[in-house]
PDB file of N, CA and C in Angstrom:
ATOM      1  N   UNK A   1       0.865  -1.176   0.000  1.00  0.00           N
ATOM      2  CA  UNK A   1       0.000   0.000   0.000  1.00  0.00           C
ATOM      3  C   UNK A   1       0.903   1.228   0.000  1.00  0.00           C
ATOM      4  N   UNK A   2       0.572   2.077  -0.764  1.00  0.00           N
ATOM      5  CA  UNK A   2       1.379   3.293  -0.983  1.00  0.00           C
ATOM      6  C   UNK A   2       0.780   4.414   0.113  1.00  0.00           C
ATOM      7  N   UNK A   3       1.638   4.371   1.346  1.00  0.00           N
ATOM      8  CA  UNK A   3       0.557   5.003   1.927  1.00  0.00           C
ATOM      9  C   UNK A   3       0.679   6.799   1.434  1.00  0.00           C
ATOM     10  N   UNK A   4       1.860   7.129   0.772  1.00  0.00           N
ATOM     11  CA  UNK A   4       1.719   8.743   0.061  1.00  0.00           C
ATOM     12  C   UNK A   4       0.389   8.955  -0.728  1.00  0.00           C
ATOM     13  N   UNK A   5       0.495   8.487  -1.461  1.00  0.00           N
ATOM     14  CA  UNK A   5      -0.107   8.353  -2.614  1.00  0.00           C
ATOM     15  C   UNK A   5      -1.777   8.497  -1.869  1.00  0.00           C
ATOM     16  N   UNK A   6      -2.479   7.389  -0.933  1.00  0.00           N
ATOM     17  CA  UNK A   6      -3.547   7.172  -0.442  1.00  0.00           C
ATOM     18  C   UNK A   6      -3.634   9.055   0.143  1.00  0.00           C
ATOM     19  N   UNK A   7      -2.931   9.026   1.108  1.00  0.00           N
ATOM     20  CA  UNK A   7      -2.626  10.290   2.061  1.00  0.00           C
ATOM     21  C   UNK A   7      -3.315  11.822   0.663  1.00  0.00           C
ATOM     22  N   UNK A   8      -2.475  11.852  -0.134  1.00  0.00           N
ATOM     23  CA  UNK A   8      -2.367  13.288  -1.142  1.00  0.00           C
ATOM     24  C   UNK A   8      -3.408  13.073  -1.533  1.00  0.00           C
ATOM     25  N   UNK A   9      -4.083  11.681  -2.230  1.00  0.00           N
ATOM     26  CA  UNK A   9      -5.864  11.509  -3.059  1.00  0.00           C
ATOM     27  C   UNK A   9      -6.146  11.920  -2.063  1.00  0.00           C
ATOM     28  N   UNK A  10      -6.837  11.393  -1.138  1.00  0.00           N
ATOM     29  CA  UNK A  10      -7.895  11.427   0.213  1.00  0.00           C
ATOM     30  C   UNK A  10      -7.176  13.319   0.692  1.00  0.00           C
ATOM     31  N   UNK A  11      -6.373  13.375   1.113  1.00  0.00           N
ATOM     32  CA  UNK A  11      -6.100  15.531   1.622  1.00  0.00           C
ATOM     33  C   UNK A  11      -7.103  15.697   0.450  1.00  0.00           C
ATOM     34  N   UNK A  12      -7.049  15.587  -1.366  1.00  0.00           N
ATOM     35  CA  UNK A  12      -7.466  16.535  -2.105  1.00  0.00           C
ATOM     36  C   UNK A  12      -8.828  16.799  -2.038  1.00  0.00           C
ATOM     37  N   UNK A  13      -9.445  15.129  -1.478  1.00  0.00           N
ATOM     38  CA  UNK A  13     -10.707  15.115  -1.558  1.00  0.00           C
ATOM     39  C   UNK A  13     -11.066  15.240  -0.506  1.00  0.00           C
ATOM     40  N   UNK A  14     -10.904  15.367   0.514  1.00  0.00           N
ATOM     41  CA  UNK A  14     -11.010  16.279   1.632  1.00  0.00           C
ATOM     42  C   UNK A  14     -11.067  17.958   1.349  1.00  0.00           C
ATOM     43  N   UNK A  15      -9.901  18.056   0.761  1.00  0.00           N
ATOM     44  CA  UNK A  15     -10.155  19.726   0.312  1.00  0.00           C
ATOM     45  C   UNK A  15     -11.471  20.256  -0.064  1.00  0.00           C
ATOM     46  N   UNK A  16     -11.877  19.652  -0.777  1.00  0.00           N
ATOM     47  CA  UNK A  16     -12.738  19.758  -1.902  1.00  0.00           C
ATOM     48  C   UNK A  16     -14.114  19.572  -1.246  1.00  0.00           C
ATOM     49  N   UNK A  17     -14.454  18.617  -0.334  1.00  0.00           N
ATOM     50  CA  UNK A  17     -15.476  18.572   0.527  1.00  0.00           C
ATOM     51  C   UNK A  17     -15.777  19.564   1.458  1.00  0.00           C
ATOM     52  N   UNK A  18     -14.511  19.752   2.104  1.00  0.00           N
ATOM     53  CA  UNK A  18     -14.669  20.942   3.193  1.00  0.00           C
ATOM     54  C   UNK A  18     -15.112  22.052   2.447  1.00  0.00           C
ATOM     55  N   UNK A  19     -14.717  22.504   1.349  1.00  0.00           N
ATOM     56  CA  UNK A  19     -15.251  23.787   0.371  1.00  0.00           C
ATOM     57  C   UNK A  19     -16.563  23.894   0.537  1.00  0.00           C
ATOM     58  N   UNK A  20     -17.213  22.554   0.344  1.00  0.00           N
ATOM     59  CA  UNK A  20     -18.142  22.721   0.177  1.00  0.00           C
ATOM     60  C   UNK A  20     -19.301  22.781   1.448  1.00  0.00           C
ATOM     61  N   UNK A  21     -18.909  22.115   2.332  1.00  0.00           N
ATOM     62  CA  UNK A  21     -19.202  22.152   3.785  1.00  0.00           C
ATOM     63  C   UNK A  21     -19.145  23.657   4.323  1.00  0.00           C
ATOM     64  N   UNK A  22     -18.219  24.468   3.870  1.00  0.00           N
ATOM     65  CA  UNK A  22     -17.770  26.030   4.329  1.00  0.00           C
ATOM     66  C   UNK A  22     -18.838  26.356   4.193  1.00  0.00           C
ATOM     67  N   UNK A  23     -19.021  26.292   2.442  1.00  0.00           N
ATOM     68  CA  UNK A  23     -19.812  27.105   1.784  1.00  0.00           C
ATOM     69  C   UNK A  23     -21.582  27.217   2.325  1.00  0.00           C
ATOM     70  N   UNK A  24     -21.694  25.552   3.124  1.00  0.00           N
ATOM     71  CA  UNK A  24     -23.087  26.148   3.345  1.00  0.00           C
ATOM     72  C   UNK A  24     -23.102  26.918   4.899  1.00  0.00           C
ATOM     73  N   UNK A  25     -21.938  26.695   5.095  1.00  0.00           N
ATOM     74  CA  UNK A  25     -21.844  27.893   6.732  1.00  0.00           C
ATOM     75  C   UNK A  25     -21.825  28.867   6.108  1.00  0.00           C
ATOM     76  N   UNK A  26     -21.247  29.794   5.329  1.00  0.00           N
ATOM     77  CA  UNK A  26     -21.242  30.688   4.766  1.00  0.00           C
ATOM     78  C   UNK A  26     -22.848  31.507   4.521  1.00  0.00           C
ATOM     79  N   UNK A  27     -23.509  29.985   3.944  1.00  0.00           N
ATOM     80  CA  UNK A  27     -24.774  30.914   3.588  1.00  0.00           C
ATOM     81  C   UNK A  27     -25.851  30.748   4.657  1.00  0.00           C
ATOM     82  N   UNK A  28     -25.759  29.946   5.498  1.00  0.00           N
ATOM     83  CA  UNK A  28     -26.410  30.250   6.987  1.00  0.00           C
ATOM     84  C   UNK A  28     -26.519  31.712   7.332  1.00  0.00           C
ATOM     85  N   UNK A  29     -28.087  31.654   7.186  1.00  0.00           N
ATOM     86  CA  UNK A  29     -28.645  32.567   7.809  1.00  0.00           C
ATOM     87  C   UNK A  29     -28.133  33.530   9.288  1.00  0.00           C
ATOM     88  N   UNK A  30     -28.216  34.560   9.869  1.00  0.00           N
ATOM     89  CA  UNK A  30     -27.628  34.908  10.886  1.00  0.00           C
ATOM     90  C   UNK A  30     -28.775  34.195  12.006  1.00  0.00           C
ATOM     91  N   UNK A  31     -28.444  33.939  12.933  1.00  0.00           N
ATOM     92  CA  UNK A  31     -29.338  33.262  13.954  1.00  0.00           C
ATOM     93  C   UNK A  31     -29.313  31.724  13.516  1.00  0.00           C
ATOM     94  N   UNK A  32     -28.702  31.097  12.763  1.00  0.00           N
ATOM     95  CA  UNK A  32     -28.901  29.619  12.182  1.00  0.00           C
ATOM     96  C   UNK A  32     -27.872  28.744  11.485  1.00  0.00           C
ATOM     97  N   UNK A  33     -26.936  29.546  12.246  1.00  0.00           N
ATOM     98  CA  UNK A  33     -25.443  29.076  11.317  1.00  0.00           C
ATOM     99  C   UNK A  33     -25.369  27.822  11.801  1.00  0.00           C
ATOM    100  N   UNK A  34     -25.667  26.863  12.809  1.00  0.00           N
ATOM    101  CA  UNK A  34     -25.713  25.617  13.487  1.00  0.00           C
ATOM    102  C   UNK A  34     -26.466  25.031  12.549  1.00  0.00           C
ATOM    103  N   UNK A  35     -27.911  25.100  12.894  1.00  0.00           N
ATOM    104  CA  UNK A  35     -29.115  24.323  12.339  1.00  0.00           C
ATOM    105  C   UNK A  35     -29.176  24.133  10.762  1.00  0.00           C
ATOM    106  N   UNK A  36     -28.325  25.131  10.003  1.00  0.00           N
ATOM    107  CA  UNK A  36     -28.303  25.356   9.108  1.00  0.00           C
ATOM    108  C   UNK A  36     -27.313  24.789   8.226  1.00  0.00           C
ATOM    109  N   UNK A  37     -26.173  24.218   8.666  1.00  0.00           N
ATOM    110  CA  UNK A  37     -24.794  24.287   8.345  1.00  0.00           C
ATOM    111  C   UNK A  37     -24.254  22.602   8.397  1.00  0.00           C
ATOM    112  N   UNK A  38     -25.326  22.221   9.972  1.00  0.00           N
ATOM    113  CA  UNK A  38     -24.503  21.033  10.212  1.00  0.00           C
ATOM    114  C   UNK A  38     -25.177  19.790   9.664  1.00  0.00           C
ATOM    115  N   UNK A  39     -26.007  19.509   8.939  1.00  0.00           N
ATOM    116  CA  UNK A  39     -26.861  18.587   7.784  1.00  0.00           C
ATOM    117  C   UNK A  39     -25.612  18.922   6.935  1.00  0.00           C
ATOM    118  N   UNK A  40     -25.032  20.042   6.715  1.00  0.00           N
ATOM    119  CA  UNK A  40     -24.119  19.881   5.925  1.00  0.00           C
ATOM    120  C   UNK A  40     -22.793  19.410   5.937  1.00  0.00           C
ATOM    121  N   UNK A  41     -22.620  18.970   6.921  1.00  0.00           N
ATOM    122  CA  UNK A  41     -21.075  18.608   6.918  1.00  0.00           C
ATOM    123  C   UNK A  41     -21.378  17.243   7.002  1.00  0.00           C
ATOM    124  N   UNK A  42     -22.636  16.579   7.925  1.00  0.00           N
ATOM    125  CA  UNK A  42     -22.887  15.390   7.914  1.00  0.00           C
ATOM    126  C   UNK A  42     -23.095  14.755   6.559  1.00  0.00           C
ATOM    127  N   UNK A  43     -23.678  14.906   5.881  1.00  0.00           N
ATOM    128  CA  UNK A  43     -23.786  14.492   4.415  1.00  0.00           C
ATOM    129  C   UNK A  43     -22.395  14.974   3.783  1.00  0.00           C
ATOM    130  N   UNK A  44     -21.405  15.641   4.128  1.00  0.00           N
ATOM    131  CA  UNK A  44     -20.330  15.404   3.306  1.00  0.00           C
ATOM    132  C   UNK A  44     -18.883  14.385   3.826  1.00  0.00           C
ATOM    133  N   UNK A  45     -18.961  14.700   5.101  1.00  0.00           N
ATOM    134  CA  UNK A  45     -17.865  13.631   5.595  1.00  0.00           C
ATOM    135  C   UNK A  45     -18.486  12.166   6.115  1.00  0.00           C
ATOM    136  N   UNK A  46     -19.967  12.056   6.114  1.00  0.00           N
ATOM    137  CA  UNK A  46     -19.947  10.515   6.323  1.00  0.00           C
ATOM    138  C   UNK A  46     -19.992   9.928   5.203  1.00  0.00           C
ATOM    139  N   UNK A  47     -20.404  10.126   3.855  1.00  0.00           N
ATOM    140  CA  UNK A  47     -19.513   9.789   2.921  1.00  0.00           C
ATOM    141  C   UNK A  47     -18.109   9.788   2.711  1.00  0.00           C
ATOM    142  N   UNK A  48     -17.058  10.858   2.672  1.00  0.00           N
ATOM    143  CA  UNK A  48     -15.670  10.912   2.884  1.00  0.00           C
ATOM    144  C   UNK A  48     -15.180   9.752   4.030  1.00  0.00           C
ATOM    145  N   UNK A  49     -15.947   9.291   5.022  1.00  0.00           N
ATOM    146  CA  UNK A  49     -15.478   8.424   5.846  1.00  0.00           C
ATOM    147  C   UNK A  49     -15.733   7.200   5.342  1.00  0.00           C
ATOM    148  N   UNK A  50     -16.534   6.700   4.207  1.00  0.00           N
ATOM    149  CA  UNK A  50     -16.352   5.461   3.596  1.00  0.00           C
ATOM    150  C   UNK A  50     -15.298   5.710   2.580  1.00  0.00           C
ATOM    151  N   UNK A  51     -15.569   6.572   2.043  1.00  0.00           N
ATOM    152  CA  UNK A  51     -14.492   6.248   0.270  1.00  0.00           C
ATOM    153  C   UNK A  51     -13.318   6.346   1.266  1.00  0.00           C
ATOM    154  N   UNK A  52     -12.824   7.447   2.106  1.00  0.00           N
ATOM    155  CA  UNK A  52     -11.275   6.638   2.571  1.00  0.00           C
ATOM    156  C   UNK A  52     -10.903   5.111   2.910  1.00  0.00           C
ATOM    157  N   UNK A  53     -11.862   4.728   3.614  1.00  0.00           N
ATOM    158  CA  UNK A  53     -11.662   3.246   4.249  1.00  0.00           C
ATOM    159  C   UNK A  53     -11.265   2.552   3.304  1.00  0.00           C
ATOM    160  N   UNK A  54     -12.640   2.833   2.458  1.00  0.00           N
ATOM    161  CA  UNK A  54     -12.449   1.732   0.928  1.00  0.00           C
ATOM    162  C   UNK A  54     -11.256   2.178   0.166  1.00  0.00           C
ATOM    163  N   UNK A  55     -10.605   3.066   0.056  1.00  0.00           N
ATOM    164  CA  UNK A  55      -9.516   3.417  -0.578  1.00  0.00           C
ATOM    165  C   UNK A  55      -8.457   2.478   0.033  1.00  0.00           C
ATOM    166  N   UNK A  56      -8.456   2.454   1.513  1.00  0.00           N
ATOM    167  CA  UNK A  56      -7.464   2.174   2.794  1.00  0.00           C
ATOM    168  C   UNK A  56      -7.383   0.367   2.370  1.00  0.00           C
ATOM    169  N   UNK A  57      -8.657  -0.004   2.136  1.00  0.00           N
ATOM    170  CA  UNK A  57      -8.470  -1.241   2.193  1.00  0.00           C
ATOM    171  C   UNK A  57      -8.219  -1.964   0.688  1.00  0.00           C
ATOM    172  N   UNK A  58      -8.553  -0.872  -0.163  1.00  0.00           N
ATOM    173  CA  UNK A  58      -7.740  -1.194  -1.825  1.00  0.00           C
ATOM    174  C   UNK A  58      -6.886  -1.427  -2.121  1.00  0.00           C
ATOM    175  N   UNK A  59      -6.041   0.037  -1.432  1.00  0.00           N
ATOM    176  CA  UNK A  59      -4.546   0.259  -1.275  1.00  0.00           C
ATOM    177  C   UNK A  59      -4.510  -1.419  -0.337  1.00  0.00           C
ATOM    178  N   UNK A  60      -4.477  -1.906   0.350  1.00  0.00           N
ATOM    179  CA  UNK A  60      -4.112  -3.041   0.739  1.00  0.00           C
ATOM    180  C   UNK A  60      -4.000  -3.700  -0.073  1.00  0.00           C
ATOM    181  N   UNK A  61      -5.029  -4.487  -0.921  1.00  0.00           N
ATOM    182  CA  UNK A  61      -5.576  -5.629  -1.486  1.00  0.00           C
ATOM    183  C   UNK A  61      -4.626  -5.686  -2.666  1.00  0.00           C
ATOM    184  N   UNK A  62      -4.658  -3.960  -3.112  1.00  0.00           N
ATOM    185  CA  UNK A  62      -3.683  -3.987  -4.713  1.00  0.00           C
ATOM    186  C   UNK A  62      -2.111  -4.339  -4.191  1.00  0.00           C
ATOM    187  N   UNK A  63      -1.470  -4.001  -3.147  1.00  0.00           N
ATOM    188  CA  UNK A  63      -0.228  -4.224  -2.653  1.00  0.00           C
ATOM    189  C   UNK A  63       0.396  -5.919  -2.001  1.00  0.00           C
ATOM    190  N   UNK A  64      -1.063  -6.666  -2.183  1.00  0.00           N
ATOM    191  CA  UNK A  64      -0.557  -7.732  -1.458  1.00  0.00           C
ATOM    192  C   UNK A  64      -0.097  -8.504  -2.052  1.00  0.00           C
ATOM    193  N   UNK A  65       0.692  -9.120  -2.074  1.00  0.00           N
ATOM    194  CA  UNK A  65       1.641 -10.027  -3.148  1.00  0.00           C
ATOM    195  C   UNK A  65       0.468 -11.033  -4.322  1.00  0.00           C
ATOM    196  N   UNK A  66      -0.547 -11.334  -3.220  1.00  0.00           N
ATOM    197  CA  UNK A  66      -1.017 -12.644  -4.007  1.00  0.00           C
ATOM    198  C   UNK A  66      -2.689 -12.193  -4.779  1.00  0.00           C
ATOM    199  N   UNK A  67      -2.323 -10.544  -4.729  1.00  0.00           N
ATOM    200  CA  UNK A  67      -3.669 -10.294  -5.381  1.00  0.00           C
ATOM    201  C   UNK A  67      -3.929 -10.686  -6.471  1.00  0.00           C
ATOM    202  N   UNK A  68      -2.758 -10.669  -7.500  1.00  0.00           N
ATOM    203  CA  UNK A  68      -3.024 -10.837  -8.325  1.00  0.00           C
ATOM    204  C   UNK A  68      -3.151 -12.175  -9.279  1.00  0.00           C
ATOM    205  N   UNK A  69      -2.431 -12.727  -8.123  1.00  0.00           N
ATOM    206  CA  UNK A  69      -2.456 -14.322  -8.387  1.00  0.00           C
ATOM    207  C   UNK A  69      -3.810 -14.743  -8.210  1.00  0.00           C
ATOM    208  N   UNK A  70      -4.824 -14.106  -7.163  1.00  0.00           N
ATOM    209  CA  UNK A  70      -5.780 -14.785  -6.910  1.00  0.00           C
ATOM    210  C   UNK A  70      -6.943 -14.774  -7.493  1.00  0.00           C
ATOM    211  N   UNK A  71      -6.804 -13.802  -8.170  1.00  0.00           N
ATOM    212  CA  UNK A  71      -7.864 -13.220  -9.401  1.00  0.00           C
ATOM    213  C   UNK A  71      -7.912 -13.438 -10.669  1.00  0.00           C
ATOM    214  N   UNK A  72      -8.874 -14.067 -10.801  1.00  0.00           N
ATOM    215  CA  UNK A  72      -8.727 -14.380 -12.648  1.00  0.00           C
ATOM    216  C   UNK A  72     -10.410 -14.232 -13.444  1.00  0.00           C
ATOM    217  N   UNK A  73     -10.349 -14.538 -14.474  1.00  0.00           N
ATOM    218  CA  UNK A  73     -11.377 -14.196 -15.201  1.00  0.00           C
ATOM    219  C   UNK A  73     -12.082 -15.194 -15.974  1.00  0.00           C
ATOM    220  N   UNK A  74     -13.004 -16.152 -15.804  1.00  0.00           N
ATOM    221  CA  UNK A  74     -13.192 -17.205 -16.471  1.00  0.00           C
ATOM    222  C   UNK A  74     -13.372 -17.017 -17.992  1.00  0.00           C
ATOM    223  N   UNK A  75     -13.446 -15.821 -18.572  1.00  0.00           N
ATOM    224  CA  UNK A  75     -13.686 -15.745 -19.981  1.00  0.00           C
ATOM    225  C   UNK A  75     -12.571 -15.227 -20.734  1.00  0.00           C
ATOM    226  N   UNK A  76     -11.268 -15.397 -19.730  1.00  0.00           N
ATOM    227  CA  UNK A  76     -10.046 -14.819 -20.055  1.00  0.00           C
ATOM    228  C   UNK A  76      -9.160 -16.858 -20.567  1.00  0.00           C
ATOM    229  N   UNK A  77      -8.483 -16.723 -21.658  1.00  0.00           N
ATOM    230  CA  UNK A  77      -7.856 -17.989 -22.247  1.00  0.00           C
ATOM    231  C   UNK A  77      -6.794 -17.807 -21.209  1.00  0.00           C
ATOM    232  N   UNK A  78      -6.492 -18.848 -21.192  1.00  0.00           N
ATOM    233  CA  UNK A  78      -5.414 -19.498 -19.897  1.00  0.00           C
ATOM    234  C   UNK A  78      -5.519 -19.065 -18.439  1.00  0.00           C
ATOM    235  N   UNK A  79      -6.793 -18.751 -18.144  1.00  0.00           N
ATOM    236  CA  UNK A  79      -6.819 -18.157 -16.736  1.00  0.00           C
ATOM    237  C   UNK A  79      -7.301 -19.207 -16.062  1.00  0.00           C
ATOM    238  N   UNK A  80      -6.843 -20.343 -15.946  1.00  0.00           N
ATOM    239  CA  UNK A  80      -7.538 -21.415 -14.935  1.00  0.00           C
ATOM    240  C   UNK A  80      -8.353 -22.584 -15.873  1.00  0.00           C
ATOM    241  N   UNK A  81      -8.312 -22.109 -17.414  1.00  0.00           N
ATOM    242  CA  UNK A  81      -9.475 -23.199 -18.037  1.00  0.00           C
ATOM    243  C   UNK A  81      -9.546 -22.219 -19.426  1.00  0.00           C
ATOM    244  N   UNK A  82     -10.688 -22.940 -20.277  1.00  0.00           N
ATOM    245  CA  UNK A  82     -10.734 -22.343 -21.786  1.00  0.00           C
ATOM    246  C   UNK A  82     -11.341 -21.026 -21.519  1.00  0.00           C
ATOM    247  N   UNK A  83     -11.512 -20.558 -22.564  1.00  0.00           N
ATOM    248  CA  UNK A  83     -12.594 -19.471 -22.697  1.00  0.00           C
ATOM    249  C   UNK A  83     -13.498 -19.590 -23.013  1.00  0.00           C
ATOM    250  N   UNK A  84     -14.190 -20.524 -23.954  1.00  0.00           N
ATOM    251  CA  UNK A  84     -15.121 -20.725 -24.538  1.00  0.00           C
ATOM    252  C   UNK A  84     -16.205 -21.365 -23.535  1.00  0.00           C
ATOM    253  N   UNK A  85     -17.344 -21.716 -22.994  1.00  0.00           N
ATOM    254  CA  UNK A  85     -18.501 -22.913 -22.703  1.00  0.00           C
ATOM    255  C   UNK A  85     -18.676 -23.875 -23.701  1.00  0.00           C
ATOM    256  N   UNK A  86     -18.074 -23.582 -24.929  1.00  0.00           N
ATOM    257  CA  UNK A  86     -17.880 -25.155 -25.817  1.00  0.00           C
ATOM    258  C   UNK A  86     -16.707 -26.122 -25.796  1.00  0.00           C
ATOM    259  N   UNK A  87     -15.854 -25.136 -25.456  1.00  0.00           N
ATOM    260  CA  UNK A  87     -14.508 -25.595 -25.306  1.00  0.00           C
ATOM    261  C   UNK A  87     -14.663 -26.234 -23.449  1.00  0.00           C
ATOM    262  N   UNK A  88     -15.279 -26.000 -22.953  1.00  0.00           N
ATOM    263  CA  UNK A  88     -15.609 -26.660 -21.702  1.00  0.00           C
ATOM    264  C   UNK A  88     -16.404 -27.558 -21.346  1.00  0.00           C
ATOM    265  N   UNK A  89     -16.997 -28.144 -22.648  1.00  0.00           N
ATOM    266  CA  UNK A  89     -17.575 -29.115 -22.755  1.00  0.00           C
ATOM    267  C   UNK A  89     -16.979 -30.151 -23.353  1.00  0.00           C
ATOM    268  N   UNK A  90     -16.075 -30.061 -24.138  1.00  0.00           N
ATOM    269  CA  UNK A  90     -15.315 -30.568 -24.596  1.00  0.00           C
ATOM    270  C   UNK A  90     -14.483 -31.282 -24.093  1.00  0.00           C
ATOM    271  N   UNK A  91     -14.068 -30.635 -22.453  1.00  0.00           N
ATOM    272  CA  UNK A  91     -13.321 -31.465 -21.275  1.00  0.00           C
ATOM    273  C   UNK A  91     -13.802 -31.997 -20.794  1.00  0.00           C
ATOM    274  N   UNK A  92     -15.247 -32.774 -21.122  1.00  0.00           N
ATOM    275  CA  UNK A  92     -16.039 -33.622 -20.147  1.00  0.00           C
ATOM    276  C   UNK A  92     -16.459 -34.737 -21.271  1.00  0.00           C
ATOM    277  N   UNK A  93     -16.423 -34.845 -22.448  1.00  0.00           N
ATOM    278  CA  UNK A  93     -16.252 -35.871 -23.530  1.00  0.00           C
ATOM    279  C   UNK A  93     -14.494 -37.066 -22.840  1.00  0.00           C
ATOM    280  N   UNK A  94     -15.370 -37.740 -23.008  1.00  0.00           N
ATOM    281  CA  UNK A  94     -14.044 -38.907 -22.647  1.00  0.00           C
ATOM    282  C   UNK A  94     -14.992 -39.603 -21.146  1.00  0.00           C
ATOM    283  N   UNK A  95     -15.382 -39.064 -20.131  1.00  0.00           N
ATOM    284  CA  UNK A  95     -15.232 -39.092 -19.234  1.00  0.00           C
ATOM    285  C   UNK A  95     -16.809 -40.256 -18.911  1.00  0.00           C
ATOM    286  N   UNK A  96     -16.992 -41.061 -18.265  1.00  0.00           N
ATOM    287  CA  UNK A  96     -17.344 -42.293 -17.862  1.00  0.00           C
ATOM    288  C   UNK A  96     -18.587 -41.515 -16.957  1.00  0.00           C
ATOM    289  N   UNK A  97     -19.712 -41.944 -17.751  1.00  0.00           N
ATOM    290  CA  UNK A  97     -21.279 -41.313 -17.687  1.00  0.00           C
ATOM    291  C   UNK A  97     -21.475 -42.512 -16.069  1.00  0.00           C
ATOM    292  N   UNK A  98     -21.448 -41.976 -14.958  1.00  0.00           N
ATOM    293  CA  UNK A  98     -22.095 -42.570 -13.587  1.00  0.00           C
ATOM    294  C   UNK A  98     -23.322 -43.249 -13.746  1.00  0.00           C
ATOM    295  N   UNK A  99     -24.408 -42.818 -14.545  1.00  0.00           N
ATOM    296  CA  UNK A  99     -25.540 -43.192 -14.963  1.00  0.00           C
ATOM    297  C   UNK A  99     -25.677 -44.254 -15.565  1.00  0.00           C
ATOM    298  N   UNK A 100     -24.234 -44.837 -16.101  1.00  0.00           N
ATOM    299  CA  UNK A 100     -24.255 -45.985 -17.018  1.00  0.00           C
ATOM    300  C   UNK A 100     -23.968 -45.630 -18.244  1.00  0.00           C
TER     301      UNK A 100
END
């Protein structure tokens, strides 16, 4: 996990949220800068508090040695088997029907 890299995305998008969080303090009414303001920050950082995590735990997953080993694509040729569903039928010709 690169933790720079995670750190500078997540500050920018942080930046960028708080702007917008300011902005509705900003336009809070006088007498209502609370009531007015704080729906707004809640709807912007309890989102920001998932996409970091999920970033946090990406950055893991992409860094771990065996991610990529462990992932494959069944419609991808040589990833574990054919590509085709004909060509996978094809590996079951030969093979001794249980049924008789």
């Amino acid at each position: 996990m690169d933790r720079d890299v995670l750190m500078t995305q997540m500050m920018e998008r942080f930046q960028e949220l708080y702007n917008q969080a300011l902005d509705a303090v900003e336009r809070a009414p006088d007498g209502q800068w609370i009531a007015a303001s704080e729906g707004a920050f809640r709807d912007v950082f309890h989102p920001l508090m998932r996409e970091t995590y999920e970033a946090a735990i990406q950055g893991r997953i992409d860094a771990h040695s065996t991610a990529t080993a462990a992932t494959f694509s069944p419609s991808q040729p040589g990833a574990r088997g054919p590509a085709r569903a004909s060509a996978q039928g094809n590996a079951r010709r030969g093979r001794i029907d249980p049924r008789g």
